[in-house]
PDB file of N, CA and C in Angstrom:
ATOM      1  N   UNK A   1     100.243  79.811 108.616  1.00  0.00           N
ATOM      2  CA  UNK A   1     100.395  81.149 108.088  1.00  0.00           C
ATOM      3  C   UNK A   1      99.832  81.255 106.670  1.00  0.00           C
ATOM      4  N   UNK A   2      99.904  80.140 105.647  1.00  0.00           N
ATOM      5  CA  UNK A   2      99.484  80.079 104.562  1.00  0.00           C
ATOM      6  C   UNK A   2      97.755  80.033 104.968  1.00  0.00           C
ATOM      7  N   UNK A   3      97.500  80.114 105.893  1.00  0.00           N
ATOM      8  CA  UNK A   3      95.992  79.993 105.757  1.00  0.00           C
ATOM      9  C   UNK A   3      95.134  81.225 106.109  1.00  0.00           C
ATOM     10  N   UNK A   4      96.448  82.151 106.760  1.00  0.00           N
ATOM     11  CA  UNK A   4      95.919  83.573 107.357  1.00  0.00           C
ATOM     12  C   UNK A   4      96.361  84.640 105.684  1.00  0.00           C
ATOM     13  N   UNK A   5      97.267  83.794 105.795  1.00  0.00           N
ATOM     14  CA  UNK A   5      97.271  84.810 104.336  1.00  0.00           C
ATOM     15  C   UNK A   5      95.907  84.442 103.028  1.00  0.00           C
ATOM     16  N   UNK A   6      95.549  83.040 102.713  1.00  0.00           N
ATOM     17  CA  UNK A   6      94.853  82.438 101.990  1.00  0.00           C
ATOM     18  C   UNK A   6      93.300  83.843 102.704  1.00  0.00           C
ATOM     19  N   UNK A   7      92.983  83.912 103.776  1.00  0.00           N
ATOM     20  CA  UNK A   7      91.721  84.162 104.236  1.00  0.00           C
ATOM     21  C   UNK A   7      92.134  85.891 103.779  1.00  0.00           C
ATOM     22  N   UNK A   8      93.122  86.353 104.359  1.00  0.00           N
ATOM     23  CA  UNK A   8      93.574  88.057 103.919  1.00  0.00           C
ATOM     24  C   UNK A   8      92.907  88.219 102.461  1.00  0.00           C
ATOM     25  N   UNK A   9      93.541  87.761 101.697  1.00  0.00           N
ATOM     26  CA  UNK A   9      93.246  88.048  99.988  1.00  0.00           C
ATOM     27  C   UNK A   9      92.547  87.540  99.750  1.00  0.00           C
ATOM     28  N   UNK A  10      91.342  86.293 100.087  1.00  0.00           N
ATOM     29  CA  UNK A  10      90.121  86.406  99.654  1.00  0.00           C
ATOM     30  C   UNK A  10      88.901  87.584  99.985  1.00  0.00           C
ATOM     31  N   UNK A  11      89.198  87.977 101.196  1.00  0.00           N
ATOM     32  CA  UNK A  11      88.538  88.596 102.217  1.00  0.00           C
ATOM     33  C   UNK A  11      88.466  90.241 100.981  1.00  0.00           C
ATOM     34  N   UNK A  12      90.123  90.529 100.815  1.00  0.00           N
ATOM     35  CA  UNK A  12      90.210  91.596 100.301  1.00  0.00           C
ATOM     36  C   UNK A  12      89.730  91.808  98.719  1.00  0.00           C
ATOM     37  N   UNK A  13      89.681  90.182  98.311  1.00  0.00           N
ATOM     38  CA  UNK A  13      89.336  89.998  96.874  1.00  0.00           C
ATOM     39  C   UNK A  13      87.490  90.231  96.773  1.00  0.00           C
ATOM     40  N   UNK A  14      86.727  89.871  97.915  1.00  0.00           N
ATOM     41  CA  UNK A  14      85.320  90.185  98.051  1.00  0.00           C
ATOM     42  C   UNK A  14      84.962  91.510  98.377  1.00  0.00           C
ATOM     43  N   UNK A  15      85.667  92.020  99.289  1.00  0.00           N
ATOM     44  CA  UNK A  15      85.521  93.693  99.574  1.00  0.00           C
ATOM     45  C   UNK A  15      85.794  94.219  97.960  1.00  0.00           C
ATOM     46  N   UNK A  16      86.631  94.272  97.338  1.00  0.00           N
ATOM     47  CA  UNK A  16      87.085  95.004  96.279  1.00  0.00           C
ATOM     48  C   UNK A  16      85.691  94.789  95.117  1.00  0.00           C
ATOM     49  N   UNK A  17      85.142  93.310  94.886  1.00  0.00           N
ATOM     50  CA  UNK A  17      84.133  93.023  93.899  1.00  0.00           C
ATOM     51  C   UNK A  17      82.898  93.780  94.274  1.00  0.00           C
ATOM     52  N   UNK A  18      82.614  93.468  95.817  1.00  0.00           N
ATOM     53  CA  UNK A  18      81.660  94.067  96.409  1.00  0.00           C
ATOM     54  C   UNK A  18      81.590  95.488  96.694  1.00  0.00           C
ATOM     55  N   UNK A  19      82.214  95.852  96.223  1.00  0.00           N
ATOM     56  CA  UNK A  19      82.308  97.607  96.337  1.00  0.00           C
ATOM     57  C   UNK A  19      82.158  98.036  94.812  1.00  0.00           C
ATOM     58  N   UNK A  20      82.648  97.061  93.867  1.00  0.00           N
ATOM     59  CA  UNK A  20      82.921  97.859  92.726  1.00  0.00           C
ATOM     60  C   UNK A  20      81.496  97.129  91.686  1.00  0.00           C
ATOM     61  N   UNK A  21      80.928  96.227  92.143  1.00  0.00           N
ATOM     62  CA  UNK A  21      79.945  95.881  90.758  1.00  0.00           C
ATOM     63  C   UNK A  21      78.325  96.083  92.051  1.00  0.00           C
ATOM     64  N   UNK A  22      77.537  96.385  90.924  1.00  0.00           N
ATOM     65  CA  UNK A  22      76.596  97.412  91.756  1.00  0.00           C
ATOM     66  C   UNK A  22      75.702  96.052  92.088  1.00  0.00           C
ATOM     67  N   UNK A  23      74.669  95.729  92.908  1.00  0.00           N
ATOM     68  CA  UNK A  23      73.986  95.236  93.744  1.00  0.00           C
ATOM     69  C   UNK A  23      74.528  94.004  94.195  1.00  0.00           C
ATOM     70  N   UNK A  24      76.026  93.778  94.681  1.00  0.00           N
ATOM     71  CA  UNK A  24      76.439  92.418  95.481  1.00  0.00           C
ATOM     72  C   UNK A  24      76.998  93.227  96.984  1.00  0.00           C
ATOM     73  N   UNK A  25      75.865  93.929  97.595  1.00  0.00           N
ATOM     74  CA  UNK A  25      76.759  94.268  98.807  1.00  0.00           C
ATOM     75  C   UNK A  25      76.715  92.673  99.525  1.00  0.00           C
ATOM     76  N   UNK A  26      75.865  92.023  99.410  1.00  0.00           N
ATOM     77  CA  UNK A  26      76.022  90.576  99.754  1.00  0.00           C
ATOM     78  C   UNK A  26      77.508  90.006 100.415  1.00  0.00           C
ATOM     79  N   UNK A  27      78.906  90.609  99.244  1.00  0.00           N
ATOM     80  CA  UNK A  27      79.810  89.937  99.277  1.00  0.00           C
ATOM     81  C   UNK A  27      80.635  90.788 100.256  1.00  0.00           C
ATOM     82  N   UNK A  28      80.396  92.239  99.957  1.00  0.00           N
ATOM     83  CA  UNK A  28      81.476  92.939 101.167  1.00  0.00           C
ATOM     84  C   UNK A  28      81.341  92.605 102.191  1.00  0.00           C
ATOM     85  N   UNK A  29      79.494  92.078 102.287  1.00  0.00           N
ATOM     86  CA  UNK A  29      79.638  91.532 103.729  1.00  0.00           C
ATOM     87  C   UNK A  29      80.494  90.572 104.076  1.00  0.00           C
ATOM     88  N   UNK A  30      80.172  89.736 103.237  1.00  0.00           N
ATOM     89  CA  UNK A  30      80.873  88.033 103.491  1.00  0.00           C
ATOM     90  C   UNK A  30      82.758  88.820 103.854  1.00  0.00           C
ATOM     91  N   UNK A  31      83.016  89.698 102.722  1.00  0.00           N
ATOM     92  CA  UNK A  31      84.709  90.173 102.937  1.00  0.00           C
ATOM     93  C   UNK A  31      84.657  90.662 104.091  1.00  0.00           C
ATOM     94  N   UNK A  32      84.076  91.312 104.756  1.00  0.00           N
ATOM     95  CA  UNK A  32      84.283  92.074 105.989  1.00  0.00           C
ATOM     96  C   UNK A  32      83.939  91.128 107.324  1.00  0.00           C
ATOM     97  N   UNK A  33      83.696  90.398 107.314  1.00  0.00           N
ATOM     98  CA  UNK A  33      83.223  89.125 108.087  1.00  0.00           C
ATOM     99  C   UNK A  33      84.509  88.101 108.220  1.00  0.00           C
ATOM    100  N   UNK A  34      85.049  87.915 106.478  1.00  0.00           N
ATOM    101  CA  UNK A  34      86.077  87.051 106.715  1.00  0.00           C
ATOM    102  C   UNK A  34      87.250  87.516 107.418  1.00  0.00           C
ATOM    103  N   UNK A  35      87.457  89.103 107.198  1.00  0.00           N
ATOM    104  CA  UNK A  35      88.661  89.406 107.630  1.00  0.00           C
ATOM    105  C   UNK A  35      88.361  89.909 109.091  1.00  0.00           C
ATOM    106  N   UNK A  36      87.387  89.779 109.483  1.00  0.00           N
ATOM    107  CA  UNK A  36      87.418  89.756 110.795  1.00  0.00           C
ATOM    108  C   UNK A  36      87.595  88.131 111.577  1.00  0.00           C
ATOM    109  N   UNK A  37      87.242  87.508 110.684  1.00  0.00           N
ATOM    110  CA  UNK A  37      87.490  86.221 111.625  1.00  0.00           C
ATOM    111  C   UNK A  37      88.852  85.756 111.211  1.00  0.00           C
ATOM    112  N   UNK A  38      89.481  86.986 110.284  1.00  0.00           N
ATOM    113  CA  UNK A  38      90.909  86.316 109.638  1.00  0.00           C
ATOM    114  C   UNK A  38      92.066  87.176 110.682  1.00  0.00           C
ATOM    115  N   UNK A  39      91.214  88.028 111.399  1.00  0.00           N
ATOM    116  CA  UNK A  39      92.238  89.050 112.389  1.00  0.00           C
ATOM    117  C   UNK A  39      91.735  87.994 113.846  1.00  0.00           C
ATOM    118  N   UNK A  40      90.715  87.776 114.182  1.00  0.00           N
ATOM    119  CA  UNK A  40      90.544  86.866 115.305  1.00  0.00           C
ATOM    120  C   UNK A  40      91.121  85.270 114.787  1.00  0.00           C
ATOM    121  N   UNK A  41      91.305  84.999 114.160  1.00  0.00           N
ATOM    122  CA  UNK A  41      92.031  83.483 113.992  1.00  0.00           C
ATOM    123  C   UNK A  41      93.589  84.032 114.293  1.00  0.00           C
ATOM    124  N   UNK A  42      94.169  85.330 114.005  1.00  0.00           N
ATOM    125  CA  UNK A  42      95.852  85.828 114.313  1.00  0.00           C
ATOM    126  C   UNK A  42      95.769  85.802 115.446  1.00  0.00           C
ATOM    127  N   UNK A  43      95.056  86.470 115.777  1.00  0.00           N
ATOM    128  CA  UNK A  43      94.929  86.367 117.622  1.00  0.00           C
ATOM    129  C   UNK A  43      94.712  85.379 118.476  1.00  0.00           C
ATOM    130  N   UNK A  44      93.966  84.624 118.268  1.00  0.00           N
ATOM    131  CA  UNK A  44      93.770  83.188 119.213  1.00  0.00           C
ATOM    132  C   UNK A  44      95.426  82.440 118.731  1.00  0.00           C
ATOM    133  N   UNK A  45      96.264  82.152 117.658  1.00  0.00           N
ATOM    134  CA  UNK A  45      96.830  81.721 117.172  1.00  0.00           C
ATOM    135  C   UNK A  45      98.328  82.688 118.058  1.00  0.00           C
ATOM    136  N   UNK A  46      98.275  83.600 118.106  1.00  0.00           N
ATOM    137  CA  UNK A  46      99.655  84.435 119.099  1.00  0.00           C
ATOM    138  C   UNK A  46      99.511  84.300 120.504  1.00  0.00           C
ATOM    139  N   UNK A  47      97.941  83.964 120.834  1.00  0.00           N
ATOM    140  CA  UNK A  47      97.801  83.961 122.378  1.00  0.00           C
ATOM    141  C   UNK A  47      98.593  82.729 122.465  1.00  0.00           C
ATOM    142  N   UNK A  48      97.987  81.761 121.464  1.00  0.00           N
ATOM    143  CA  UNK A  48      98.346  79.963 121.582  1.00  0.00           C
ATOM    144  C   UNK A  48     100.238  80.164 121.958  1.00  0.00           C
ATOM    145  N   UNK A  49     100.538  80.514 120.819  1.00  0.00           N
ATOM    146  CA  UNK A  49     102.078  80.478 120.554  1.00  0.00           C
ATOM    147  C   UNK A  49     102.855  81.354 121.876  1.00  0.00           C
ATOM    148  N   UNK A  50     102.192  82.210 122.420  1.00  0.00           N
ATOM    149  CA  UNK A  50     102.956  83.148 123.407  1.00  0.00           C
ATOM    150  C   UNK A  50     102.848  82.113 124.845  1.00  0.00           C
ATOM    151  N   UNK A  51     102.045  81.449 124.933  1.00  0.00           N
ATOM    152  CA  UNK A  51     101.710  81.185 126.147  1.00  0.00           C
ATOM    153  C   UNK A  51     102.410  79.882 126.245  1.00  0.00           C
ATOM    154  N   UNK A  52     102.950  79.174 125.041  1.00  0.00           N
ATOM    155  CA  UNK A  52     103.726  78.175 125.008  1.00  0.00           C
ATOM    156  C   UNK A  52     105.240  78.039 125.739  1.00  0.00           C
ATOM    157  N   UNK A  53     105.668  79.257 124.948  1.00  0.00           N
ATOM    158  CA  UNK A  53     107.083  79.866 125.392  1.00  0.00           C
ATOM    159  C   UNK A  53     107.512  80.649 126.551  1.00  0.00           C
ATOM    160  N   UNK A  54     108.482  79.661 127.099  1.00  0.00           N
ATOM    161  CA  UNK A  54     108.779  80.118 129.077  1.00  0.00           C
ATOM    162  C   UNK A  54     109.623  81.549 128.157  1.00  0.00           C
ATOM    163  N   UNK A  55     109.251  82.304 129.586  1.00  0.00           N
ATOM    164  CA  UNK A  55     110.197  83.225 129.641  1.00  0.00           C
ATOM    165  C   UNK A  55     111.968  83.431 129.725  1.00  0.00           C
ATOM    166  N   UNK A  56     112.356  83.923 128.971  1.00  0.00           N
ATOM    167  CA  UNK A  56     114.033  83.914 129.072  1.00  0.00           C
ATOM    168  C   UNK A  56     114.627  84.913 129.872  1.00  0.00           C
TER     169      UNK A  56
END
């Protein structure tokens, strides 16, 4: 979990630079990239964990 959060706030820390100082769209990319692979790493990671646990 420390690593989905670690990827969240970098992700959001590059969108924010990359929006606000003028010729690094470079980095929003990289932010918008990370937090997509930071929403697909939650997901492979709940499929993992759901599919572990029998039903009650």
């Amino acid at each position: 979990m420390i690593l989905f959060l670690a990827l969240l706030i970098a992700g959001i820390a590059l969108i924010a630079i990359g929006a606000a100082v003028d010729g690094t769209l470079y980095l929003l990319s990289i932010g918008v990239l990370l937090l997509i692979a930071d929403l697909l790493y939650l997901a492979a990671r709940s499929v993992r964990r759901s599919c572990r646990r029998p039903a009650r």
